[in-house]
C-alpha atoms as a PDB file:
ATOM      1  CA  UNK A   1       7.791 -21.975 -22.321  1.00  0.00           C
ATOM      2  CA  UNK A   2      10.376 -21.733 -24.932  1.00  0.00           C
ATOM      3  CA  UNK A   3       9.286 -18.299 -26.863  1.00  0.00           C
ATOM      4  CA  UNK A   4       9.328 -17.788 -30.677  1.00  0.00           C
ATOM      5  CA  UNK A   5      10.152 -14.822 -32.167  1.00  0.00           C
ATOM      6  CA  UNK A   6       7.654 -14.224 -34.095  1.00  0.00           C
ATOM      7  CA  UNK A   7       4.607 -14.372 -31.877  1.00  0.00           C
ATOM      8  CA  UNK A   8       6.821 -13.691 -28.883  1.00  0.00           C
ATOM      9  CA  UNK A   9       9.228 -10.974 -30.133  1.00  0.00           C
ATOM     10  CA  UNK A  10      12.402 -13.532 -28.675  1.00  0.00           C
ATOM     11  CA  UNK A  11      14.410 -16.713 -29.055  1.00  0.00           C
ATOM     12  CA  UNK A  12      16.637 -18.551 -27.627  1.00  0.00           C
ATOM     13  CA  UNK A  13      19.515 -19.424 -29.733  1.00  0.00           C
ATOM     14  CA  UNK A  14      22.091 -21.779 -28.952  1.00  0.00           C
ATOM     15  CA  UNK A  15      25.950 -22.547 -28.903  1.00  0.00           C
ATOM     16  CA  UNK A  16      26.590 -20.001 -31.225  1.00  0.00           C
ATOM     17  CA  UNK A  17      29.794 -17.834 -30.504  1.00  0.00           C
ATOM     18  CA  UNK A  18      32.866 -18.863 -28.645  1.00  0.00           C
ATOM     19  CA  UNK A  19      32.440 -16.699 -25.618  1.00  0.00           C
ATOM     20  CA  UNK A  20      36.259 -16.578 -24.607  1.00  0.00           C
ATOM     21  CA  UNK A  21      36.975 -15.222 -27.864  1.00  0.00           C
ATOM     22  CA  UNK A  22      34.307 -12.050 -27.009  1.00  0.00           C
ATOM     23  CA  UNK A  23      36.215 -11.676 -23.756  1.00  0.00           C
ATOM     24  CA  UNK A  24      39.862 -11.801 -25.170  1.00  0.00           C
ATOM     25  CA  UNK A  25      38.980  -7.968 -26.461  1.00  0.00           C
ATOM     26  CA  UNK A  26      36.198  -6.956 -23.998  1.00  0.00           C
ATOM     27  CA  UNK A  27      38.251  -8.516 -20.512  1.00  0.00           C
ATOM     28  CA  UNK A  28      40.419  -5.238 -20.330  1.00  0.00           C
ATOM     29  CA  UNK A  29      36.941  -3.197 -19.183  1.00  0.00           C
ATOM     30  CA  UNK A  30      36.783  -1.856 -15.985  1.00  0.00           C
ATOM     31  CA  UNK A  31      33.620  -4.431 -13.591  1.00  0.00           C
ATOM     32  CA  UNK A  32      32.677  -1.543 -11.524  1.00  0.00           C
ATOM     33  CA  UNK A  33      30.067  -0.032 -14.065  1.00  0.00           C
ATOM     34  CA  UNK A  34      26.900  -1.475 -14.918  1.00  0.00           C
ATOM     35  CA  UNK A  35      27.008  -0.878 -18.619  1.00  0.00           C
ATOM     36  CA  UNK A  36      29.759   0.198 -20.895  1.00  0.00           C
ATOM     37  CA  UNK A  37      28.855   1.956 -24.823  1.00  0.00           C
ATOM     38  CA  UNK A  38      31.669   0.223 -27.031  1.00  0.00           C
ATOM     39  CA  UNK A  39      32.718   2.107 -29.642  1.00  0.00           C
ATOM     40  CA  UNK A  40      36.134   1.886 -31.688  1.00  0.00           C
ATOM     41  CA  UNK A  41      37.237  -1.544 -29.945  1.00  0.00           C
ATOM     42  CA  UNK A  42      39.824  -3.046 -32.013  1.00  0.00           C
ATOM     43  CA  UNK A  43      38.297  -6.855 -33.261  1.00  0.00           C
ATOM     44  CA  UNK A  44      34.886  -6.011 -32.481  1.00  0.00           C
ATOM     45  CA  UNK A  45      33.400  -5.410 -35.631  1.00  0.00           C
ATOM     46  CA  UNK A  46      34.582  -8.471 -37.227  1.00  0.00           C
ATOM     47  CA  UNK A  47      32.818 -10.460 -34.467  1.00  0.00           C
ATOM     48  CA  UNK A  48      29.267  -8.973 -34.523  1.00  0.00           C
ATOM     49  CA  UNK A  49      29.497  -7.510 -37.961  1.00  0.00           C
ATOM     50  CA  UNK A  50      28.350  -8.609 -41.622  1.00  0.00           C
ATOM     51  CA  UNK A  51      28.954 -11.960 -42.374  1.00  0.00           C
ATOM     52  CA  UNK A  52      29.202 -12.883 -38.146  1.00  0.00           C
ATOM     53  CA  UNK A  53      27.160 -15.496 -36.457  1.00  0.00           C
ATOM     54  CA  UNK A  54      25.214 -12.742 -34.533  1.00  0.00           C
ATOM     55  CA  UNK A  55      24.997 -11.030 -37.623  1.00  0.00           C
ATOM     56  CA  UNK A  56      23.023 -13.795 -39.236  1.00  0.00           C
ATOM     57  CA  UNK A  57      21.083 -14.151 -36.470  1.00  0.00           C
ATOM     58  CA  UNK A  58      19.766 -10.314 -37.243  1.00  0.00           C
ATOM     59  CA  UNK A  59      20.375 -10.985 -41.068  1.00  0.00           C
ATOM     60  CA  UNK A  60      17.172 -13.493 -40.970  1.00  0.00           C
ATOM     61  CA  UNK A  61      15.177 -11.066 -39.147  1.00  0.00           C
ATOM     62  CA  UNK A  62      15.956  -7.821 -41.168  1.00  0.00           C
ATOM     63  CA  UNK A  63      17.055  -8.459 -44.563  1.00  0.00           C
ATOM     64  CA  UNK A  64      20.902  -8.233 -45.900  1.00  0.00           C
ATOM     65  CA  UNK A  65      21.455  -4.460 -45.352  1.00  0.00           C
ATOM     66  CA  UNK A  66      21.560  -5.423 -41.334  1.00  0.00           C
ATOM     67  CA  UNK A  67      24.239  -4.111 -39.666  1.00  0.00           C
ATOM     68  CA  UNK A  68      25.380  -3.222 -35.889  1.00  0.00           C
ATOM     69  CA  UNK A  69      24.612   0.000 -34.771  1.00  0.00           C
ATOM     70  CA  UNK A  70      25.110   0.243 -30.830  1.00  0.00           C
ATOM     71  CA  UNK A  71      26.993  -2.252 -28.341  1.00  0.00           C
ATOM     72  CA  UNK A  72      26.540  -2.514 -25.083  1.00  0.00           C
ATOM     73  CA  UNK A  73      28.766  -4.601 -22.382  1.00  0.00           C
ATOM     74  CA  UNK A  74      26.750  -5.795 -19.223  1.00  0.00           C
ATOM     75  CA  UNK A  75      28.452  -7.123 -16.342  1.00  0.00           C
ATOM     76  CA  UNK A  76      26.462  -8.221 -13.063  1.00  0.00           C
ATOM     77  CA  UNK A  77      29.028  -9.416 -10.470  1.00  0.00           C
ATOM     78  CA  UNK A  78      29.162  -9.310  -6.646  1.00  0.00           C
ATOM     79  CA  UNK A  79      30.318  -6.199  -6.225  1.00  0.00           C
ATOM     80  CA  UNK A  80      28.473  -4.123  -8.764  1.00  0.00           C
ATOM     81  CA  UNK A  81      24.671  -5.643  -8.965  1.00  0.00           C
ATOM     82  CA  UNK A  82      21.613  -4.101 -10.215  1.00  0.00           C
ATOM     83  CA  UNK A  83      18.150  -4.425 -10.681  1.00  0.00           C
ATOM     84  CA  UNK A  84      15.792  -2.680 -13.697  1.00  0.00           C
ATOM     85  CA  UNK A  85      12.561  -2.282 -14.013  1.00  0.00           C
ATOM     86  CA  UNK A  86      10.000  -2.993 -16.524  1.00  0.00           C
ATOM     87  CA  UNK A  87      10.635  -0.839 -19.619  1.00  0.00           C
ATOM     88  CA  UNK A  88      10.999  -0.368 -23.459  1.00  0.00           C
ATOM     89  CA  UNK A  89      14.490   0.342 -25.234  1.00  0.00           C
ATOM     90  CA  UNK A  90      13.553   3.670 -26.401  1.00  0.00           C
ATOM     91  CA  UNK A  91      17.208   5.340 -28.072  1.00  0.00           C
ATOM     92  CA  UNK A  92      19.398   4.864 -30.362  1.00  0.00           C
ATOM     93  CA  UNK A  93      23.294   5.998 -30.755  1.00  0.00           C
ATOM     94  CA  UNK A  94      23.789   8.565 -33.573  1.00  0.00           C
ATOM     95  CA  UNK A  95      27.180  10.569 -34.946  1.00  0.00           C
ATOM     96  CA  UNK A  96      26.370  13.511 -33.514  1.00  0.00           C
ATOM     97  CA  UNK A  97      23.412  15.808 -33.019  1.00  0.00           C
ATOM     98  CA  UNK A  98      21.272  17.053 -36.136  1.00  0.00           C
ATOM     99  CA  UNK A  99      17.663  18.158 -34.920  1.00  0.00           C
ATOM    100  CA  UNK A 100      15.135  16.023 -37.160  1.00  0.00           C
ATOM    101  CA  UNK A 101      11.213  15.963 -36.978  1.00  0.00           C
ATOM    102  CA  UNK A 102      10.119  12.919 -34.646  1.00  0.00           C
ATOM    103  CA  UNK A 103      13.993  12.762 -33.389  1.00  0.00           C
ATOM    104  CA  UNK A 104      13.509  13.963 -29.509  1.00  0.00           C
ATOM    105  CA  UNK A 105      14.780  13.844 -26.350  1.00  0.00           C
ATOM    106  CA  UNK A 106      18.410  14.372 -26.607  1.00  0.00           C
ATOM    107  CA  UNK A 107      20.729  12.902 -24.195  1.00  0.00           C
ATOM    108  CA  UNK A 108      25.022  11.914 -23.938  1.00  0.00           C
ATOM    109  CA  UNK A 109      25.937   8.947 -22.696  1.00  0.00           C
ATOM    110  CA  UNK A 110      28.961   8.401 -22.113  1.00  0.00           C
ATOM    111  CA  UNK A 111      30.234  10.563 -24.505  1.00  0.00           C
ATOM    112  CA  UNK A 112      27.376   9.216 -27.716  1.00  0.00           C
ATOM    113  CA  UNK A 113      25.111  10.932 -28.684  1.00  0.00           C
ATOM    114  CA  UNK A 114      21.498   9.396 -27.789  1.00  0.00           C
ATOM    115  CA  UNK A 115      18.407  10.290 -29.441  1.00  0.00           C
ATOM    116  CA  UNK A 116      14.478   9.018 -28.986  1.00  0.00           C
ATOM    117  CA  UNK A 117      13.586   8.251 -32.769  1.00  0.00           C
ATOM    118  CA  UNK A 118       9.723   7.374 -34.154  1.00  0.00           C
ATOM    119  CA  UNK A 119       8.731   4.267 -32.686  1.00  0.00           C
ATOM    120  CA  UNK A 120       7.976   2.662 -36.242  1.00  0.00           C
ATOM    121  CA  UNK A 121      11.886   2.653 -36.317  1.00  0.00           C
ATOM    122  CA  UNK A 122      12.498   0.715 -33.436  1.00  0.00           C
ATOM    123  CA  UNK A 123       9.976  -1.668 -34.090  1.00  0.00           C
ATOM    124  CA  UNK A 124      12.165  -2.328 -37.308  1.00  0.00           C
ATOM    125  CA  UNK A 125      15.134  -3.346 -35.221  1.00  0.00           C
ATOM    126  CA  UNK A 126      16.392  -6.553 -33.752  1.00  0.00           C
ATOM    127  CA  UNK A 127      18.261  -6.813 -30.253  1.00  0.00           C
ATOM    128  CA  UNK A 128      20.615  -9.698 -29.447  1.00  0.00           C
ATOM    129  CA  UNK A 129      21.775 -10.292 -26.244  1.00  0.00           C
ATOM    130  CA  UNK A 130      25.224 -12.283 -26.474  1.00  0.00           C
ATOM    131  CA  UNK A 131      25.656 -14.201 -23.717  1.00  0.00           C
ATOM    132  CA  UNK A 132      29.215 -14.470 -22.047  1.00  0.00           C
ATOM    133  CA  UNK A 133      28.601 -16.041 -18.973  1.00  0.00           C
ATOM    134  CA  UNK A 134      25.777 -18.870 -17.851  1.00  0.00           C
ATOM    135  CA  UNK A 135      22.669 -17.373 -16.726  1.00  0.00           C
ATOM    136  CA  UNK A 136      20.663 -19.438 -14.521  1.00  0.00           C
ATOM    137  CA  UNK A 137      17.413 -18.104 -12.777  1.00  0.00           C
ATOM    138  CA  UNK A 138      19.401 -17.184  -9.519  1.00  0.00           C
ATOM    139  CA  UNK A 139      21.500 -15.217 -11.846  1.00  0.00           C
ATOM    140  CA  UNK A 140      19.172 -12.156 -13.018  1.00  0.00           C
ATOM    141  CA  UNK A 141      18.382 -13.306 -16.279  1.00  0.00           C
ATOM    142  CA  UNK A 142      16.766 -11.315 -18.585  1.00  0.00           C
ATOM    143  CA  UNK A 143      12.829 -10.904 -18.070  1.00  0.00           C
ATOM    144  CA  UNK A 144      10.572 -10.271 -21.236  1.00  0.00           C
ATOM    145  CA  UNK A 145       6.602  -9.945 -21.631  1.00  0.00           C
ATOM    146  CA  UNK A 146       6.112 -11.982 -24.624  1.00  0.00           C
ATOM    147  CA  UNK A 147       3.954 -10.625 -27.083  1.00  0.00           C
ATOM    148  CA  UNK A 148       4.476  -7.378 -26.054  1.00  0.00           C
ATOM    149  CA  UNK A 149       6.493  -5.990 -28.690  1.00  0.00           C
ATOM    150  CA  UNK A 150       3.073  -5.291 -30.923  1.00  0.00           C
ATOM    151  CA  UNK A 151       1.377  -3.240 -28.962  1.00  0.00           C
ATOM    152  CA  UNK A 152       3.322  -0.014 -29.997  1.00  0.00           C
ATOM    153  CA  UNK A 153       5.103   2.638 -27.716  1.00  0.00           C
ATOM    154  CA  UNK A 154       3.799   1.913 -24.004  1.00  0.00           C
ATOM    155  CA  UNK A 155       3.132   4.892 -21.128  1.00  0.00           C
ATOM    156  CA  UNK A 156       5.114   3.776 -18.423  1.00  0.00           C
ATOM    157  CA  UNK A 157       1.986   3.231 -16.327  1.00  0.00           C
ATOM    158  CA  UNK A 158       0.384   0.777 -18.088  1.00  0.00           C
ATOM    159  CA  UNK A 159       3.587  -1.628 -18.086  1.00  0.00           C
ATOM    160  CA  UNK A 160       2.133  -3.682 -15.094  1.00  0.00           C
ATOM    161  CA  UNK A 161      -0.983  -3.836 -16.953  1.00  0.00           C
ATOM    162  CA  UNK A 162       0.827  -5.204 -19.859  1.00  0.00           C
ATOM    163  CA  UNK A 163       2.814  -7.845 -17.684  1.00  0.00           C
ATOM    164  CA  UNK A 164      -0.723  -9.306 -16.470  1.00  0.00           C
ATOM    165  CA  UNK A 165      -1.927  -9.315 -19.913  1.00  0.00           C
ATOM    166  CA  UNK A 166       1.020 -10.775 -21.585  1.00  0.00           C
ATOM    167  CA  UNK A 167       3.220 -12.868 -18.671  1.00  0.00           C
ATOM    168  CA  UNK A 168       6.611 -13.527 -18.224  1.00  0.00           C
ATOM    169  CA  UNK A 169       9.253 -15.333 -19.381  1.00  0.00           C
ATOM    170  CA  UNK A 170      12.889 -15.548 -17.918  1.00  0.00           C
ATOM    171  CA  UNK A 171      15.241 -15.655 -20.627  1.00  0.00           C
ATOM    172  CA  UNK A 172      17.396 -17.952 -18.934  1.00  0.00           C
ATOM    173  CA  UNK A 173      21.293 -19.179 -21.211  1.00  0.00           C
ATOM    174  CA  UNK A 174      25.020 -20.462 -21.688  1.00  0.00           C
ATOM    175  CA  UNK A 175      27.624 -18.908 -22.251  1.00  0.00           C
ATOM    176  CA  UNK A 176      27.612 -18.800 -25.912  1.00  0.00           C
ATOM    177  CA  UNK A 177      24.163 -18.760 -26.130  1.00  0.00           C
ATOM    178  CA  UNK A 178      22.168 -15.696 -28.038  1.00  0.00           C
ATOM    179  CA  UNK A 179      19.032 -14.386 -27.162  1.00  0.00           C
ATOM    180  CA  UNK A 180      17.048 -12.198 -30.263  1.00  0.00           C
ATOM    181  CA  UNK A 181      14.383 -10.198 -29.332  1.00  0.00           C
ATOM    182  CA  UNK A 182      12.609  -7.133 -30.802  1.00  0.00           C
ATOM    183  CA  UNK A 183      13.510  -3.928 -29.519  1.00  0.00           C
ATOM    184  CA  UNK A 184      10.591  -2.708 -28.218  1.00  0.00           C
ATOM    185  CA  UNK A 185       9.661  -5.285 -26.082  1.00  0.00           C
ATOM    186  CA  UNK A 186       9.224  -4.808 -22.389  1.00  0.00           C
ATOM    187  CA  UNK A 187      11.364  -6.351 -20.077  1.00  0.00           C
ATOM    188  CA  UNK A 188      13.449  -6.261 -16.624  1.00  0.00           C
ATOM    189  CA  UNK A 189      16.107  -7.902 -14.783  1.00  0.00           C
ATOM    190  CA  UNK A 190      16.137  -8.537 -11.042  1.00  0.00           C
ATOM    191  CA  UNK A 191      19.592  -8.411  -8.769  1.00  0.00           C
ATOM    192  CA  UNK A 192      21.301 -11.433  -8.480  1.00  0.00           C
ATOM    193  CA  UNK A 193      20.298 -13.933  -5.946  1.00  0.00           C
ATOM    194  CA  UNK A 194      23.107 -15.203  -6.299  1.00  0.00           C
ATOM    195  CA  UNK A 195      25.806 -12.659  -7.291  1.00  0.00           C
ATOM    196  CA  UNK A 196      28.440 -13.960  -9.716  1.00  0.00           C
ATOM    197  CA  UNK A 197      29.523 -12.924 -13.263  1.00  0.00           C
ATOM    198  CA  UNK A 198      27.024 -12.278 -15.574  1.00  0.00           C
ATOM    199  CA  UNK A 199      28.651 -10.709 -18.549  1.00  0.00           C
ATOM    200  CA  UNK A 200      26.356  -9.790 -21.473  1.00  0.00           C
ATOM    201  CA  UNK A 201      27.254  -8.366 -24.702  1.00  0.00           C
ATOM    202  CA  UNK A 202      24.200  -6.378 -26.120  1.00  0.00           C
ATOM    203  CA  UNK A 203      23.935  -5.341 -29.898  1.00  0.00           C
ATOM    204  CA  UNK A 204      21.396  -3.599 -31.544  1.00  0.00           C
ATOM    205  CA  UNK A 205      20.680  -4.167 -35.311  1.00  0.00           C
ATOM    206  CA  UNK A 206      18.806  -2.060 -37.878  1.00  0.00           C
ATOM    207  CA  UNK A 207      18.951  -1.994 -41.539  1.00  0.00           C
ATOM    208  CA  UNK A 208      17.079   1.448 -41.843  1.00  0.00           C
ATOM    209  CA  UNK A 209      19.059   4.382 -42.630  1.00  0.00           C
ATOM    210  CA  UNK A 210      18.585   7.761 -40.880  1.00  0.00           C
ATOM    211  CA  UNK A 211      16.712  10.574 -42.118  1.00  0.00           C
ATOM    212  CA  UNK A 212      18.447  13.849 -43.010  1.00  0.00           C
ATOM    213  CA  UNK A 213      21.734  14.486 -42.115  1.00  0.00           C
ATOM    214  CA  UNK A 214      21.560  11.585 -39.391  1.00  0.00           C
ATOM    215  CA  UNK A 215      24.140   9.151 -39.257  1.00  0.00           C
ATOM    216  CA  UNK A 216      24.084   5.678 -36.883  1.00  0.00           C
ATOM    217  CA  UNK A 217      27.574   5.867 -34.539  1.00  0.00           C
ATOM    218  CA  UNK A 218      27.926   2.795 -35.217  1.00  0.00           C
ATOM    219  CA  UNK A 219      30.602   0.686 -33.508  1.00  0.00           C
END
């Protein structure tokens, strides 16, 4: 199955950043930590921001106003490997705390400030997964429940219900290779089989602005 995005909430898209040029400015970060925030990383900007291949990539999907709004550096590797279950991508990364109706559930990580917002705005946001290394199925490729991305905010136990309904699809890649997908949709990754290097660069994209006194952190 080769999933569309718009029936399927992803797609595969391919060849389209030079993956050794991600990793000249992302190599210097520590591989013992399954996901690292980036924020205020010299070059990064001008790789994922306006005008950027990924950036097109969300540009088609959201309008000209998209921009980056949280990144994310996965790296799978022998030593630190990790499995995750079925779930939604329920935050976002904000400036700093401001308490807003239907902003909840507070958290810091790693230093950002994390906030659960209304669903409506995550379901007008695009994810891309930037893919740094190859991902074969022995290498815990990303799993996603096609479809599932318009059936609203999901309680956590009908997520196996949803998998039945909808299936599976591993989102296997190249390095260089970009995967979109929806933000809400559910998915998982399994451990390697086969541990190796499986470096991901994740950005989220929104072109909504905050409410209030909110403000994205941005990159």
């Amino acid at each position: 199955m080769n999933p569309g995005f718009e029936q399927d909430g992803a797609e595969l898209h391919t060849g389209v950043v030079d993956a050794s040029d991600l990793l000249s400015i992302l190599n210097a970060f520590p591989s013992d930590r399954a996901g690292t925030r980036l924020k205020g990383i010299a070059g990064l900007a001008e790789r994922i921001g306006k005008e950027s291949k990924p950036w097109m990539i969300a540009r088609d999907r959201l309008g000209a106003n998209s921009q980056p709004v949280r990144a994310i550096l996965f790296d799978k590797n022998m030593t630190t490997n990790w499995s995750l279950d079925w779930h939604q991508d329920r935050t976002i990364a904000v400036a700093e705390r401001k308490e807003v109706q239907g902003f909840r559930n507070w958290t810091v990580k790693q230093g950002i400030q994390h906030v659960e917002p209304p669903f409506e705005l995550l379901a007008n946001m695009v994810t891309l997964r930037i893919h740094l290394d190859d991902v074969g199925p022995d290498n815990a490729p990303l799993r996603i429940a096609p479809g599932s991305h318009k059936l609203g905010r999901l309680a956590e136990e009908d997520y196996a219900s949803v998998v039945l309904q909808c299936g599976e699809v591993e989102c296997l890649a190249k390095s260089g290779d970009i995967w979109s997908y929806s933000t809400p949709i559910l998915h998982a990754s399994k451990m390697s089989a086969r541990p190796q290097r499986r470096r991901v660069l994740q950005v989220d994209y929104s072109a909504s602005r905050l409410p209030a006194e909110l403000q994205w952190a941005g990159l």
